[in-house]
Protein backbone atom coordinates (compact mmCIF):
# COMPACT_ATOMS: atom_id res chain seq x y z
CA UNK A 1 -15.84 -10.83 6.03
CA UNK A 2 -11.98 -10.22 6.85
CA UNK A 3 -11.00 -7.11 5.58
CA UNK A 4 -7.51 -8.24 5.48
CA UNK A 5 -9.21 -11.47 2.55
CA UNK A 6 -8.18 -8.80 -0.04
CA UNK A 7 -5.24 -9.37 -3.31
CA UNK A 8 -4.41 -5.41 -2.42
CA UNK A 9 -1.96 -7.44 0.11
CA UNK A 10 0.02 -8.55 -2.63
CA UNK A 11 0.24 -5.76 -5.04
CA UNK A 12 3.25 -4.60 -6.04
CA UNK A 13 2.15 -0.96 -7.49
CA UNK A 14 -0.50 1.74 -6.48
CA UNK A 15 -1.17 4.22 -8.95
CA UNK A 16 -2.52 7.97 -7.67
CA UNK A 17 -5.57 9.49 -9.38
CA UNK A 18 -6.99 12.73 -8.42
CA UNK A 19 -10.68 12.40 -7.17
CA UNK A 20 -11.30 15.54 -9.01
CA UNK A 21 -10.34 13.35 -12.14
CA UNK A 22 -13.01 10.96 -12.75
CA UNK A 23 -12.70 10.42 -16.51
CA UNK A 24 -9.37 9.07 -15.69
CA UNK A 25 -10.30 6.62 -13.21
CA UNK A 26 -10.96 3.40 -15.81
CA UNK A 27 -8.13 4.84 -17.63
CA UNK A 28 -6.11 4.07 -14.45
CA UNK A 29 -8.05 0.52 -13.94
CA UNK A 30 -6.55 -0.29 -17.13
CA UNK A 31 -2.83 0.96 -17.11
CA UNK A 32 -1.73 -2.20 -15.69
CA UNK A 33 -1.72 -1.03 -12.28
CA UNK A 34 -2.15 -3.95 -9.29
CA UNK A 35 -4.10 -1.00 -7.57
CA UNK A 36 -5.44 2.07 -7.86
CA UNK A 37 -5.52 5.02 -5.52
CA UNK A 38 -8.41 7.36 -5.75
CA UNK A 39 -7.01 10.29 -3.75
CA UNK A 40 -9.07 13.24 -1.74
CA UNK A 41 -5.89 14.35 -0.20
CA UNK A 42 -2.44 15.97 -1.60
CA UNK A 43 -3.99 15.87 -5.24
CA UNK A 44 -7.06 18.11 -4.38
CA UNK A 45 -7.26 21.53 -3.66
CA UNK A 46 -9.01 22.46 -0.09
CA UNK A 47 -12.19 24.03 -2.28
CA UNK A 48 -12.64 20.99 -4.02
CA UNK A 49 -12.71 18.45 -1.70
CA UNK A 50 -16.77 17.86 -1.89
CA UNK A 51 -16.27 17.90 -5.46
CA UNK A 52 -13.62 15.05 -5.52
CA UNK A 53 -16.18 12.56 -2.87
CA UNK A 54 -19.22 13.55 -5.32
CA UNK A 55 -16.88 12.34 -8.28
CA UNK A 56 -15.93 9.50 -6.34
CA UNK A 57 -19.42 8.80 -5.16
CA UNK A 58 -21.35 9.04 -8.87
CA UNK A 59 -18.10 6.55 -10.39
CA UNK A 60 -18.78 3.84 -7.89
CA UNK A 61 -21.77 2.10 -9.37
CA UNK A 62 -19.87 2.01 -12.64
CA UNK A 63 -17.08 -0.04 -11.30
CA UNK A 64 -17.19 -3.92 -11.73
CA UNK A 65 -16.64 -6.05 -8.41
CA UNK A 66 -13.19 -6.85 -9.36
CA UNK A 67 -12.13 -3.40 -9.77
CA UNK A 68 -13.73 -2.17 -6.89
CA UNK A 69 -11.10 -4.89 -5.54
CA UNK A 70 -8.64 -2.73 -6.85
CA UNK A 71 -9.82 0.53 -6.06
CA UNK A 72 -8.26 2.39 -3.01
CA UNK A 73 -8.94 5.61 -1.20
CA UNK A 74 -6.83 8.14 0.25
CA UNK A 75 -8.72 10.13 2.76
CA UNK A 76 -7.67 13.47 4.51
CA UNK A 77 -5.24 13.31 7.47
CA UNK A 78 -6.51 12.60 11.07
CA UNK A 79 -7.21 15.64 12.69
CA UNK A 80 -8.23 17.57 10.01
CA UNK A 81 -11.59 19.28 8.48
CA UNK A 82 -12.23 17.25 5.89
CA UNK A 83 -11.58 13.54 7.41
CA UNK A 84 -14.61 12.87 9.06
CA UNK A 85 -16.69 12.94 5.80
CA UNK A 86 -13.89 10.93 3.95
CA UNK A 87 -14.85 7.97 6.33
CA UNK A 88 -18.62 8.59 5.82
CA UNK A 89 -17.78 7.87 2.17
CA UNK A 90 -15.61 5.21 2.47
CA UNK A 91 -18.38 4.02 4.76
CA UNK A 92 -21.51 3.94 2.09
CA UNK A 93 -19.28 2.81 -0.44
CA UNK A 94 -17.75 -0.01 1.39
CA UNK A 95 -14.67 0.68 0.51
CA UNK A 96 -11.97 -2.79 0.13
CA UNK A 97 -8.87 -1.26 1.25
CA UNK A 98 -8.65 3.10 3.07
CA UNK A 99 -5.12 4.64 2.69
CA UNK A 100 -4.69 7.12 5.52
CA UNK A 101 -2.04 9.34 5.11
CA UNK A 102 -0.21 10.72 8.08
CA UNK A 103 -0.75 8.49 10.79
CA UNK A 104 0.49 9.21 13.68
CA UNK A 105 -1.36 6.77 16.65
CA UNK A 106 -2.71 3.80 17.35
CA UNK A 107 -6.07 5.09 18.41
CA UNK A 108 -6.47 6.83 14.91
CA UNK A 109 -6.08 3.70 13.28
CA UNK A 110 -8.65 1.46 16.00
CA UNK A 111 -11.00 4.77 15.09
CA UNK A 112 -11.28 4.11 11.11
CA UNK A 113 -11.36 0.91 11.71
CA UNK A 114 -14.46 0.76 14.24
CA UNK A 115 -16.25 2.76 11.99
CA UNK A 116 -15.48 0.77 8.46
CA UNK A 117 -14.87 -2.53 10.20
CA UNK A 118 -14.76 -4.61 7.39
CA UNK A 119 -12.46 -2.44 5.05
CA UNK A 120 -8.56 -3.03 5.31
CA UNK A 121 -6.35 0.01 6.21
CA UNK A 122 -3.01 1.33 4.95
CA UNK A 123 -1.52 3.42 7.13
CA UNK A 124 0.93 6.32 5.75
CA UNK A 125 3.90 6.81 7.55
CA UNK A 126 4.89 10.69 6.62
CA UNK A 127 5.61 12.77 9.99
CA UNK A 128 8.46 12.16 13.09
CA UNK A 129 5.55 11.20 15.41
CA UNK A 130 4.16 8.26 13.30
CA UNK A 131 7.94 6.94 12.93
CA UNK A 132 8.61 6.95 16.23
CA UNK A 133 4.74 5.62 16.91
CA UNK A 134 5.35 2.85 14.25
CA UNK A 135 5.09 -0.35 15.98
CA UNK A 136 1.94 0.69 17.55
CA UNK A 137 0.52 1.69 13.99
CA UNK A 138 1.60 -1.59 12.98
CA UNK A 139 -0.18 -3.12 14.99
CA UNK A 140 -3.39 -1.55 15.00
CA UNK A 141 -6.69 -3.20 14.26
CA UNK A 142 -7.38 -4.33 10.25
CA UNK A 143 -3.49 -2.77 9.17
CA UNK A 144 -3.09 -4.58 6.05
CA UNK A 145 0.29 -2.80 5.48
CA UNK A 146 2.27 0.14 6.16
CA UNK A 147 3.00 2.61 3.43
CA UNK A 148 5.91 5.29 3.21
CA UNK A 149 5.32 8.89 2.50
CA UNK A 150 9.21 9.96 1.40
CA UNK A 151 8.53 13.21 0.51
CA UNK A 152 6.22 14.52 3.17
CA UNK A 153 8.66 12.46 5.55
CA UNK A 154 11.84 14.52 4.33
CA UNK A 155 10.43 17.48 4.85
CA UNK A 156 8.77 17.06 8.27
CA UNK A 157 12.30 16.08 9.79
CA UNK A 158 13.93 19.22 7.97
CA UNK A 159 15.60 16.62 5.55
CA UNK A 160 17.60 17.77 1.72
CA UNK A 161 18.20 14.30 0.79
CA UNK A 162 20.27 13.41 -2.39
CA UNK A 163 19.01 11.54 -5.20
CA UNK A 164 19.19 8.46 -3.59
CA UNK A 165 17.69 9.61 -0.95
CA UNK A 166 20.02 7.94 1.65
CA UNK A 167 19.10 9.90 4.41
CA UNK A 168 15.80 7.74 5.00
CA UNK A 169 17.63 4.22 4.90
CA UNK A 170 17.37 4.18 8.30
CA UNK A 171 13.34 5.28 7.77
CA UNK A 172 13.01 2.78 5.90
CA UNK A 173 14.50 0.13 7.30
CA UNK A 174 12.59 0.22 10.90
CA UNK A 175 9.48 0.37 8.59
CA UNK A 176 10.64 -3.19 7.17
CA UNK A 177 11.35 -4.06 10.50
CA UNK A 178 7.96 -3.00 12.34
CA UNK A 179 5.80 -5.11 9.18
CA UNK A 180 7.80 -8.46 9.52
CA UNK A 181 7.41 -8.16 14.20
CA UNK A 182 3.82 -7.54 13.26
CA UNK A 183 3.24 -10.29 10.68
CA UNK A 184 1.47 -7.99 8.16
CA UNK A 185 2.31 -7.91 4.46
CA UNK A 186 4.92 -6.37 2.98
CA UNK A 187 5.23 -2.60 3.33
CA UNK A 188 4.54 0.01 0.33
CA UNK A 189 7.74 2.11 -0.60
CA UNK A 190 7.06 5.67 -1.51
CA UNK A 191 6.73 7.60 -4.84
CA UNK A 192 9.54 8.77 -7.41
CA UNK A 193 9.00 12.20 -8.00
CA UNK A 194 10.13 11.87 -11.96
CA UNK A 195 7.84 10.56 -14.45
CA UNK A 196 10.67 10.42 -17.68
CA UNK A 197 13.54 9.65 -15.77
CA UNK A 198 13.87 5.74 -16.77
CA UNK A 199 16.65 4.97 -14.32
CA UNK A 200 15.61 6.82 -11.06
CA UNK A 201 12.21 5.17 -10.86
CA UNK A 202 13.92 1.55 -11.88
CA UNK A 203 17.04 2.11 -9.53
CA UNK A 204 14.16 3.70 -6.82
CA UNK A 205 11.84 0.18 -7.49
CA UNK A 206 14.73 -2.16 -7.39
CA UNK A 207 16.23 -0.25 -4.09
CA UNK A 208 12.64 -0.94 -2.77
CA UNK A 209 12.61 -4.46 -3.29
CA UNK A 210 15.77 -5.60 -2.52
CA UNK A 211 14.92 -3.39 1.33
CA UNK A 212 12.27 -5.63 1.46
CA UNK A 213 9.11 -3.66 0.47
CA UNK A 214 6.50 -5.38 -1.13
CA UNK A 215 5.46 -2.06 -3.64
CA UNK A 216 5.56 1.14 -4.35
CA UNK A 217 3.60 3.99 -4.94
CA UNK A 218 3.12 5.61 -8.33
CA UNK A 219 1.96 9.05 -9.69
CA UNK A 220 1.73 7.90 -13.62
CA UNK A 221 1.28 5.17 -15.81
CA UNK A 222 4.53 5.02 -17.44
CA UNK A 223 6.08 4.33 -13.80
CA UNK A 224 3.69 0.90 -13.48
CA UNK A 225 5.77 -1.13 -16.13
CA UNK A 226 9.11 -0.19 -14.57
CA UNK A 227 7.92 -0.92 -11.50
CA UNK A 228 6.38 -4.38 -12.26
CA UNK A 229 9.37 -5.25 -13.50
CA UNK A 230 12.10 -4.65 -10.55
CA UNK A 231 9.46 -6.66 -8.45
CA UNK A 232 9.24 -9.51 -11.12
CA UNK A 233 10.31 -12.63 -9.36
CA UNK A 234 12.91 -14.87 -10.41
CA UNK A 235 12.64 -18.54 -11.43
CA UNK A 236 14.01 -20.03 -8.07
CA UNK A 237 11.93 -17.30 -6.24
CA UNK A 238 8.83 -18.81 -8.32
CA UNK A 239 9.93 -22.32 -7.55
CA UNK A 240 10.71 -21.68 -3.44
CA UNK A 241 7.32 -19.57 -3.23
CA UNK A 242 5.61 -23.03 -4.24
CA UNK A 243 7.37 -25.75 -2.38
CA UNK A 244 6.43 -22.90 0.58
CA UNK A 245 2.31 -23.12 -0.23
CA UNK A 246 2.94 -27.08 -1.02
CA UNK A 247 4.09 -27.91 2.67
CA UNK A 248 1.99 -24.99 4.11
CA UNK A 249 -1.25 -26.60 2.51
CA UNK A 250 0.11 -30.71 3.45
CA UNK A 251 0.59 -29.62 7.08
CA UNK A 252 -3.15 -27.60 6.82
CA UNK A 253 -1.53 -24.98 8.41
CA UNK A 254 0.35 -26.27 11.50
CA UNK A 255 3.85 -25.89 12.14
CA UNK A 256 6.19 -27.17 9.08
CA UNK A 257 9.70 -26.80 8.49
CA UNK A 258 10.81 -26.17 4.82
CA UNK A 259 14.51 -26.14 4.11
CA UNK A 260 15.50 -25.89 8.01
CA UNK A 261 13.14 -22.59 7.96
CA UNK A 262 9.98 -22.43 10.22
CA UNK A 263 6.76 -21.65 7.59
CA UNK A 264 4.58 -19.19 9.72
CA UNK A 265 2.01 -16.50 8.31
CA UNK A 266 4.69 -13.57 7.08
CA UNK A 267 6.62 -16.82 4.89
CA UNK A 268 3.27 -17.67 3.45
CA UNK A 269 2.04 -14.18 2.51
CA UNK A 270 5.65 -14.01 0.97
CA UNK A 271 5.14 -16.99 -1.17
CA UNK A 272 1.96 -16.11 -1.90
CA UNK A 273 2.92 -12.49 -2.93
CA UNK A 274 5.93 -13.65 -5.20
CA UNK A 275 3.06 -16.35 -6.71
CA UNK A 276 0.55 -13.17 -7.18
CA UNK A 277 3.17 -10.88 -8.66
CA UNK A 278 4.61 -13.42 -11.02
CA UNK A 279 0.90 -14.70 -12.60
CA UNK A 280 1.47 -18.23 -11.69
CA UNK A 281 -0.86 -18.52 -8.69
């Protein structure tokens, strides 16, 4: 199986739940979210992090195959106490997609993924070393796409950003950048710290997409809807996403040129993204 065969590629919103918080994971399943994000890291205290893989652990066999499809975790950082038995779980559970959060190497990516070789990983980019390590992460073995951790980000570089948070343009621009060298899908844009504050988290979603991230993370339910709708595509978005999977499937995959445009693996996962987000795949 390819862990990278999964629709987590295309979603366009990844809601948090606290592993600690198992009576609100099918609440989560059915807020609308593309994904959800069972977390064992920032959202659980260090005594309860046993608690949150038992919670995770009794759930599982209540989950359908689709939504274990959609069902994420978020393991401890590298490097710390509580990582090692994060991967045995994600191991016996065979987990579809692992979000790691500060990843820093190459070698810690090529690590999770020898020992859960057939899940696909996320890597969280949160700390000065894994920004300036970023095209190696990106490139690591079973990456399915890079995420953004703003907030942990900011403060690791000593960073007050303003609302806009314009100080990590740059941060996220190279993480743009370092997705489309290594042909992997769209990057995941961080989370809006407001849950009521209608215009930051649509201004935040539409800043995301037009940057040229492919979702973003969320810590409620009333964030998915705003979200889903700055990445809705537009009609002529719908209609170039399937002249693109139209020539892509008549040349079976060989080299094609579509409006003067060369249609290689990162146009295709586009098209097939804007298809997946709009319904009409």
């Amino acid at each position: 199986m390819n862990p990278l065969d999964t629709p987590l590629g295309f979603s366009c919103n990844f809601l948090f739940v606290p592993g600690t918080r198992p009576e609100r994971f099918l609440k989560a399943l059915n807020s609308g979210a593309d994904a959800v994000v069972l977390d064992l890291e920032d959202a659980v205290a260090d005594g309860d992090k046993e608690k949150a893989r038992d919670s995770i652990r009794a759930a599982w066999p209540t989950f359908s195959t689709e939504e274990k499809k959609r069902l994420v975790i978020r393991s401890n950082s590298p490097g710390s106490r509580y990582y090692a038995a994060d991967l045995i779980l994600a191991q016996e559970l065979h987990i579809a997609c692992l979000l790691i959060p500060k990843s820093e190497s190459l070698d810690q990516i090529n690590g999770a993924a020898l020992i859960l070789p057939n899940t696909a990983i996320i890597p969280m980019i949160e700390t000065a070393i894994g920004l300036d390590h970023l095209n190696d992460i990106a490139n690591s073995q079973q990456v399915l796409r890079l995420a953004l951790g703003n907030l942990d980000l900011q403060a690791d570089l000593g960073m007050v950003c303003d609302i806009q948070e314009s100080e990590l343009q740059m941060a996220r621009y190279q993480i743009v950048l370092a997705s489309r060298v290594a042909k992997i899908s769209p990057p995941i844009d961080g989370v809006t710290p407001s849950t009521d504050d209608i215009e930051r988290i649509t201004s935040d979603a539409q800043r995301a997409r037009r940057m040229g991230f492919g979702g973003k993370l969320c810590i409620h339910p009333k964030q998915i809807p705003l979200v889903k709708m700055a990445f809705m595509p537009t009609t002529e978005e719908i209609a170039w996403a399937n002249r693109v999977i139209e020539a892509d499937q008549s040349s079976k995959g060989g080299a094609v040129q579509l409006d003067g445009r060369m249609i290689d693996r990162p146009v295709v996962l586009l098209a097939r993204r804007i298809l997946a987000i709009s319904g009409k795949h």
